[in-house]
Protein backbone atom coordinates (compact mmCIF):
# COMPACT_ATOMS: atom_id res chain seq x y z
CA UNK A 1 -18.03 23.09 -0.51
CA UNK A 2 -20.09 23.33 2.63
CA UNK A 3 -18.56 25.40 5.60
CA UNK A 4 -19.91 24.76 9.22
CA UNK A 5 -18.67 25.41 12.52
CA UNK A 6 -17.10 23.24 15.46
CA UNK A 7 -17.86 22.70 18.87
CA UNK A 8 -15.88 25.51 19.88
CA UNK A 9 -17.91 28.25 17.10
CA UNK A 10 -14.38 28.15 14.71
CA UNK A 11 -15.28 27.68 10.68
CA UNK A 12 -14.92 24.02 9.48
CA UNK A 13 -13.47 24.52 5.51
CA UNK A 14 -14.48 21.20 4.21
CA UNK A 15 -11.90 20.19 1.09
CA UNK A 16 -12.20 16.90 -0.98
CA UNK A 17 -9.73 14.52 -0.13
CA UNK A 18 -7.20 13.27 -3.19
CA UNK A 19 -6.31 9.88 -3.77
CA UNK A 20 -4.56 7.87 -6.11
CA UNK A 21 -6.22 4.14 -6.93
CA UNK A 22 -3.85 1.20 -7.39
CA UNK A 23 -5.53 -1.93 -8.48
CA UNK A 24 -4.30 -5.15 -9.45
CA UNK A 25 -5.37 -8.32 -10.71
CA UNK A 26 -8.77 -10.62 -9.82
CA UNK A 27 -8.35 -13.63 -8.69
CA UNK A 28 -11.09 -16.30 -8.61
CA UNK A 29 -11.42 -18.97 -5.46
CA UNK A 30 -14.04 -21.30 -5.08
CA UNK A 31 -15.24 -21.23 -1.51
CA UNK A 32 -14.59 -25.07 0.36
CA UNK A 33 -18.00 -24.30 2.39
CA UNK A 34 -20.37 -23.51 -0.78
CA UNK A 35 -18.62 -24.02 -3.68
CA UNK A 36 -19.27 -20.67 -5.06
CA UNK A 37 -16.83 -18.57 -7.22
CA UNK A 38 -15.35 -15.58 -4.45
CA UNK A 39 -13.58 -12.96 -6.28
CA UNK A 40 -10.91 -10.88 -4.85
CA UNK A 41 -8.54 -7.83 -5.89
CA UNK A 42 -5.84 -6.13 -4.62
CA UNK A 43 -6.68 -2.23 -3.87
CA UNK A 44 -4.44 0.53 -2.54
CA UNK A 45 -6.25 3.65 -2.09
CA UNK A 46 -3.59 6.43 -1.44
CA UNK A 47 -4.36 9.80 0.63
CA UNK A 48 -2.88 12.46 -1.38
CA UNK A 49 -2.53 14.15 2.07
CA UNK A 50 -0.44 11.76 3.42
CA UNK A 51 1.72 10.27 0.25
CA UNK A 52 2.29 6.37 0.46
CA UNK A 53 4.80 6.04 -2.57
CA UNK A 54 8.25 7.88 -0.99
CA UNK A 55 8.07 5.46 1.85
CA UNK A 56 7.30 2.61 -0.53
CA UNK A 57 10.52 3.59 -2.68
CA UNK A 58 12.61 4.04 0.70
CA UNK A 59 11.45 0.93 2.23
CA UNK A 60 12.29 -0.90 -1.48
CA UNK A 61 15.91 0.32 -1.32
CA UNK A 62 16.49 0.39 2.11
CA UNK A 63 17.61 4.16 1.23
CA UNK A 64 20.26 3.24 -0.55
CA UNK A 65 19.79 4.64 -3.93
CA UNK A 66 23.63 4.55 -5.12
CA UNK A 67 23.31 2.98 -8.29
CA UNK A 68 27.00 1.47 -8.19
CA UNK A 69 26.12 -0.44 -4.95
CA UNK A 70 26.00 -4.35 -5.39
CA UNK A 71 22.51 -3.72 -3.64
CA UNK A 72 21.13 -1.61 -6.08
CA UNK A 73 20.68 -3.70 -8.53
CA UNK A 74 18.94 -6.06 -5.79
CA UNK A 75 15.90 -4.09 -4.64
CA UNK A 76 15.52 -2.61 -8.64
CA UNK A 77 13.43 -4.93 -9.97
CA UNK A 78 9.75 -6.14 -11.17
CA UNK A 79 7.81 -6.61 -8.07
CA UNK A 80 4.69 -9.14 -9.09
CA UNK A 81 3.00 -11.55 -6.26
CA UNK A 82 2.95 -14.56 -8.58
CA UNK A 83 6.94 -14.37 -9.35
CA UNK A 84 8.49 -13.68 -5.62
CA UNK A 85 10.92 -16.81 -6.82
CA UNK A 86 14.20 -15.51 -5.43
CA UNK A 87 15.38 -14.40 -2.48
CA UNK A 88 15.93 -11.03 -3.34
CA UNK A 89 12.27 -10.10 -4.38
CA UNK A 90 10.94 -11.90 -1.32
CA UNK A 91 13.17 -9.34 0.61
CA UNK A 92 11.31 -7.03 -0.58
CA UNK A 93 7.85 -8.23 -0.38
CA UNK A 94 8.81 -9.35 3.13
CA UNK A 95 10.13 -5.08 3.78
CA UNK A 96 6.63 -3.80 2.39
CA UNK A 97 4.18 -6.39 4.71
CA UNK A 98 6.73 -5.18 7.58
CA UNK A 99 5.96 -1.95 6.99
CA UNK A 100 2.68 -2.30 6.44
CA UNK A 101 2.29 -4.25 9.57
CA UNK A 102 4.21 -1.54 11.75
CA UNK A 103 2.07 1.51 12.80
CA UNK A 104 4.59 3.00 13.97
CA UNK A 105 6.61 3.61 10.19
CA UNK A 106 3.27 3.00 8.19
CA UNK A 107 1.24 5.64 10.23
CA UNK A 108 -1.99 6.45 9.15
CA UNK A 109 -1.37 5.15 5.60
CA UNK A 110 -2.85 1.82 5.55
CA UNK A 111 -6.17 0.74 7.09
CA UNK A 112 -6.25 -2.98 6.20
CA UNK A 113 -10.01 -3.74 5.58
CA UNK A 114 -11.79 -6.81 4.66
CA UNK A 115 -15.40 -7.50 2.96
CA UNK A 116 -17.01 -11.03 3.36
């Protein structure tokens, strides 16, 4: 690790930053404009500093982790994009983009980025 110094002369301690990698699934398109094959997969890259997965869980279960609840048994499911068939997985989905979507919950723990 290389140590510098700020602006103000203090010692900059330069750490590697964790993460954790979630991938899923490629999916092939063909592009209307040039007909070519576009593939595209679904990355999460999580900060280690900054843990996505408790706020994933508590947006899943609304915090309600009571097991007897009749909503328990609602949010604990099999999450997968091609089988959001009911209305009780599309809650879900719907809780996640919302949180996504919201700076203000998500924070600094999603930077939505695009490559084209």
């Amino acid at each position: 690790m290389t140590n510098s110094k700020d602006l103000f002369g203090s010692e900059i301690i330069n750490k590697p930053v964790e993460v954790k990698i979630y991938a899923d699934e490629i999916q092939s398109v063909e592009c209307p404009y040039s007909g070519e094959q576009w593939f595209y997969i679904g990355i999460i890259v999580e900060n280690l500093d900054t843990p996505l997965l408790p706020d994933i869980i508590q947006e899943r279960y609304c915090g309600n982790f009571d097991i007897n609840s009749p909503y328990y048994s609602k949010n604990d499911r099999k999450i997968h994009w091609s089988e959001i068939n009911d209305i009780d997985t599309k809650n879900i989905a719907k809780r996640w983009i919302e949180y996504i979507l919201n700076p203000t919950k998500s924070e600094k723990k999603f930077m939505l980025m695009s490559w084209g």
